[in-house]
Structures are given as C-alpha cells and as structure tokens.
C-alpha atoms as a PDB file:
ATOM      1  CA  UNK A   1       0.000   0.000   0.000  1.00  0.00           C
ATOM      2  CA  UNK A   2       1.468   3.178  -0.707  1.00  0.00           C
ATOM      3  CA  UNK A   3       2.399   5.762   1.842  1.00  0.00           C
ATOM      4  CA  UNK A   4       1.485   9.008   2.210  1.00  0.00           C
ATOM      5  CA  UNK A   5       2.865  11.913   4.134  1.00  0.00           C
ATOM      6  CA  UNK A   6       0.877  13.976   6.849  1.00  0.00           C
ATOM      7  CA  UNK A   7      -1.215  16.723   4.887  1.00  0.00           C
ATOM      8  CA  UNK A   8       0.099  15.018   1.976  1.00  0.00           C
ATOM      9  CA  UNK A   9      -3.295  14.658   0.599  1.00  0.00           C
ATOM     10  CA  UNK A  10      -5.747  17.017   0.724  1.00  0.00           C
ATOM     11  CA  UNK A  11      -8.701  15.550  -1.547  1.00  0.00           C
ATOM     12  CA  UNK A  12      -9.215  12.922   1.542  1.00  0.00           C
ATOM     13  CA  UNK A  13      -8.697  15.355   4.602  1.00  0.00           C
ATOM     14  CA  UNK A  14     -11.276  17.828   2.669  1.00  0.00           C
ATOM     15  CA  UNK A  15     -13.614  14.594   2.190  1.00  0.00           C
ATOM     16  CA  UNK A  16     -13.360  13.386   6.206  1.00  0.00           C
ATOM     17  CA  UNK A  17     -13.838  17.244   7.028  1.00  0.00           C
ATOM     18  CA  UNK A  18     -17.026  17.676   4.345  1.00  0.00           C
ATOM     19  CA  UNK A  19     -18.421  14.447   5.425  1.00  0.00           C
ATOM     20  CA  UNK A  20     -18.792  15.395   8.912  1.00  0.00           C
ATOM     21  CA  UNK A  21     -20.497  18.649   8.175  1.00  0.00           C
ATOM     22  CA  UNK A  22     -22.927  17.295   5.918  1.00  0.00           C
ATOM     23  CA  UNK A  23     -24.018  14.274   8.045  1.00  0.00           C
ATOM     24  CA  UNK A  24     -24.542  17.113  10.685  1.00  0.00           C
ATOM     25  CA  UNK A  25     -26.724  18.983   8.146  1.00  0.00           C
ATOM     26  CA  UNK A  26     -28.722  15.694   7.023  1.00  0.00           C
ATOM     27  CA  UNK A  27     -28.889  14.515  10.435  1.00  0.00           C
ATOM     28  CA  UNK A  28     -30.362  18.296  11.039  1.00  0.00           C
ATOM     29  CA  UNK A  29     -32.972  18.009   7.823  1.00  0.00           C
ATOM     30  CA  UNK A  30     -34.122  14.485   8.980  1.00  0.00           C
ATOM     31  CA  UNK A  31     -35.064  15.768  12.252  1.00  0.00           C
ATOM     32  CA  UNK A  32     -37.017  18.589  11.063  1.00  0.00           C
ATOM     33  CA  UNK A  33     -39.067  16.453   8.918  1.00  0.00           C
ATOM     34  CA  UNK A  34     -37.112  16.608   5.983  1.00  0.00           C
ATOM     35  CA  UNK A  35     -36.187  12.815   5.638  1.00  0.00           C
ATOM     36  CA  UNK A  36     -32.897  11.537   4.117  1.00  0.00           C
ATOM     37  CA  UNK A  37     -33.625  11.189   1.067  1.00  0.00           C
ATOM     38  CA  UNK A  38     -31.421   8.516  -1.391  1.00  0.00           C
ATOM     39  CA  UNK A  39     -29.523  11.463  -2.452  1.00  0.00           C
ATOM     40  CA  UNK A  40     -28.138  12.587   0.846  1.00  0.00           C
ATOM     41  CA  UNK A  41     -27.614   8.495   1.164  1.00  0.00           C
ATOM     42  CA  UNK A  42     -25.681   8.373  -1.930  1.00  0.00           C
ATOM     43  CA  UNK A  43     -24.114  11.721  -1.017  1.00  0.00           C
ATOM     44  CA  UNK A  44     -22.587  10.186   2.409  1.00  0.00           C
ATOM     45  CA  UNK A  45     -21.480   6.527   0.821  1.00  0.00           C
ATOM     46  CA  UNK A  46     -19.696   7.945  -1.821  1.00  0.00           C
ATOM     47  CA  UNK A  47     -17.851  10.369   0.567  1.00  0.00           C
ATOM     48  CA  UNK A  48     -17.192   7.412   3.182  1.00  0.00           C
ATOM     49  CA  UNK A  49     -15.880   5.953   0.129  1.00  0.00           C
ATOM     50  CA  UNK A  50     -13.489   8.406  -0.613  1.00  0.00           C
ATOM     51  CA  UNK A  51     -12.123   8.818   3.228  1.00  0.00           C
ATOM     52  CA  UNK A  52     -11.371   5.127   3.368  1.00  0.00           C
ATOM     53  CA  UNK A  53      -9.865   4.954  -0.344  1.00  0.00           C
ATOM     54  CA  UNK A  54      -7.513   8.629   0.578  1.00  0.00           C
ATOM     55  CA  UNK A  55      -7.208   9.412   3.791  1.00  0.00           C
ATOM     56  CA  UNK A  56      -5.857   6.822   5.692  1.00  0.00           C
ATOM     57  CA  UNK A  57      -2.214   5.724   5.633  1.00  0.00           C
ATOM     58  CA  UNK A  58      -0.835   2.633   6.139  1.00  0.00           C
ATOM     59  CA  UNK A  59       0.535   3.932  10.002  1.00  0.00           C
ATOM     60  CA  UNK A  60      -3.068   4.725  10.604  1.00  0.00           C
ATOM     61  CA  UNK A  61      -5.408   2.039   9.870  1.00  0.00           C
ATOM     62  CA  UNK A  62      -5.315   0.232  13.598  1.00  0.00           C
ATOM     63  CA  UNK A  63      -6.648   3.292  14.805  1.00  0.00           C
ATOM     64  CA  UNK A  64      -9.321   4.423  12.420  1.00  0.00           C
ATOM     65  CA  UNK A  65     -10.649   0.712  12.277  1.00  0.00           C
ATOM     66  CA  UNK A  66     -11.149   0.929  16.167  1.00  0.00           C
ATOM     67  CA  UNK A  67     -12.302   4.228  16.398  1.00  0.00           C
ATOM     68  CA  UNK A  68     -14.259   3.777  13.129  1.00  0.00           C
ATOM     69  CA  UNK A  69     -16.224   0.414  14.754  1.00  0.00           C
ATOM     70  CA  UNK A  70     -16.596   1.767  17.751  1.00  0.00           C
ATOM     71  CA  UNK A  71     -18.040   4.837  16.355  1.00  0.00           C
ATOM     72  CA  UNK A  72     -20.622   3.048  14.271  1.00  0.00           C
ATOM     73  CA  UNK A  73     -21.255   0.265  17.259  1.00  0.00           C
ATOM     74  CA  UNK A  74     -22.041   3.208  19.703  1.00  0.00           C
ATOM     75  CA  UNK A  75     -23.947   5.550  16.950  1.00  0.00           C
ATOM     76  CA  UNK A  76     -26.004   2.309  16.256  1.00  0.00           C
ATOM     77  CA  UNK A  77     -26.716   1.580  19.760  1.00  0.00           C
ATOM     78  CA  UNK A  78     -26.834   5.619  20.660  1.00  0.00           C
ATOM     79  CA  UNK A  79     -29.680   5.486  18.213  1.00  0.00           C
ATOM     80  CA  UNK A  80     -31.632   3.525  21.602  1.00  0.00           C
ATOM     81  CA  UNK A  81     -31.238   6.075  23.695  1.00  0.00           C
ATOM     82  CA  UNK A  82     -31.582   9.503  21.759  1.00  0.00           C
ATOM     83  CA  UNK A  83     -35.061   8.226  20.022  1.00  0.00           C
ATOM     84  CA  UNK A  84     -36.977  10.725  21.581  1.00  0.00           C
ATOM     85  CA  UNK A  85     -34.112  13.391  20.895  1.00  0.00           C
ATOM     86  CA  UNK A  86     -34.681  13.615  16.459  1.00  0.00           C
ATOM     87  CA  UNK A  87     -32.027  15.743  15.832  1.00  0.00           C
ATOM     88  CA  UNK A  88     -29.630  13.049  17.901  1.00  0.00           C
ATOM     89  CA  UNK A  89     -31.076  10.249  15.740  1.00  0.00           C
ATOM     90  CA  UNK A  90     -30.755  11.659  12.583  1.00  0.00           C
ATOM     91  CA  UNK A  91     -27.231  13.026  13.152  1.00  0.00           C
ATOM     92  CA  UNK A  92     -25.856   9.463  14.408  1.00  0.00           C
ATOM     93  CA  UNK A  93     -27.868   7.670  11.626  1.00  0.00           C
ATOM     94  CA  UNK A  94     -25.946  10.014   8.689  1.00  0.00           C
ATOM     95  CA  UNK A  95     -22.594   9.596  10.474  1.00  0.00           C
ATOM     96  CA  UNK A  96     -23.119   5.747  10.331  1.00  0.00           C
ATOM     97  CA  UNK A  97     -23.814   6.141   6.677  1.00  0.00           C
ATOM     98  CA  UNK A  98     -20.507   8.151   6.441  1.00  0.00           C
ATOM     99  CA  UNK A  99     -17.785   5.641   8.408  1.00  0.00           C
ATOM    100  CA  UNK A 100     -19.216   2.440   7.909  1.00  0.00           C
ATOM    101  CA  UNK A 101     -17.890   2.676   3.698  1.00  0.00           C
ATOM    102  CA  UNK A 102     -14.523   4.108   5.178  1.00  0.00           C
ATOM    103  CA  UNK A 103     -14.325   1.848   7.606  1.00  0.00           C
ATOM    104  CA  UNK A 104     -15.002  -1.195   5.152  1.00  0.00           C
ATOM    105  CA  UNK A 105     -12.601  -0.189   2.672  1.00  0.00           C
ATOM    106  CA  UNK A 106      -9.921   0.491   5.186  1.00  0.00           C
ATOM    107  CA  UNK A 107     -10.569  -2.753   6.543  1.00  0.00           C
ATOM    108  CA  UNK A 108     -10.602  -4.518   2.629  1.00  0.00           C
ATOM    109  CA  UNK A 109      -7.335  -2.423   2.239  1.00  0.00           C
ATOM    110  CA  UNK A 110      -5.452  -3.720   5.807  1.00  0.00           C
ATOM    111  CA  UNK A 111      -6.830  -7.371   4.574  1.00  0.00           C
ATOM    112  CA  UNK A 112      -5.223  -6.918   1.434  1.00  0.00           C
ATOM    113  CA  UNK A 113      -2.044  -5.552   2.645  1.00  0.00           C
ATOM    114  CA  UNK A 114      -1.781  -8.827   4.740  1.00  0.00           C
ATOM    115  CA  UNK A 115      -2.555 -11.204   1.957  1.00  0.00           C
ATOM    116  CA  UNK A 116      -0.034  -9.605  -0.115  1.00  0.00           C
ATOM    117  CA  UNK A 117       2.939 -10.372   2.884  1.00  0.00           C
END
C-alpha cells in the first residue's frame, strides 16, 4: 500500500472534514421532517468511500478501524437512547452512513495488505 505523508493529501482530509459537516446537516434536515432522502444516502457513501480509499495511511489504519467500529457500534446503539431526541437520531444515523464505507474499505485495504505479505 502506498504511503502518504501527513497533509500530503488534501482531496481525503477535505472529504473526512465535508463528510462530517454534511451528516450534521442531514442529520439536522431528517429531524425537522425533511427525511434523508437517497440522495443525501448516496451523497454520504460515496464520501465514506473516498475517506477510506484517501485518507488513511498505512501507520493509521489500527486506529481508524477501532475508532471507526466503535463509532458506528455506539452511533447504532446511541440510536436507543436519543429516540426521543430527532435531531440526535438523525445526526448518528448520517454519520453511520458516512464511516461504515470508510471503515469497510480500510478494513478490505489492511486485509489486502496482509494477503499480499
């Protein structure tokens, strides 16, 4: 897997740092009555897509796969307790839409790396 320096590449910092923002913003929408529509589905995948494919490097992947599942394990189960909270729900349901693609493509990438050893 290739290597890349810190603030080396910019495409997947701006991704991680868009992401966030706009699974705030959907999560905000839903709970107003909006709904998340396939769009802002698409819109989230493709972007988790992109943080797992650029912004992690090699030195970094045993982190964001912990943080990443434990993020999505306690957004899932969060999802329990802030039901009657909508803006909660709807922000931890768009952020599990954003890191569960990164964290499967890191985790297809680490995989990789070992078969290749």
């Amino acid at each position: 897997m290739a290597k890349y320096k810190k603030g080396g590449n910019k495409i997947g910092s701006w991704a991680f740092l868009i992401g966030v923002i706009l699974a705030t913003l959907f999560g905000i929408i839903t709970a107003i009555g909006g709904g998340i529509g396939p769009g802002m589905v698409y819109i989230l995948v493709v972007i988790g897509i992109i943080i797992g494919l650029l912004n992690i490097a090699d030195e970094e992947t045993s982190p964001f796969l912990l943080s990443g599942t434990a993020l999505v394990i306690v957004s899932a189960l969060g999802q329990n307790v802030t039901s009657g909270v909508p803006v909660f729900d709807g922000i931890l349901n768009a952020l599990i839409m954003l890191f569960v693609p990164a964290t499967i493509i890191v985790a297809l990438k680490n995989v990789f790396a070992f078969a290749k050893n």
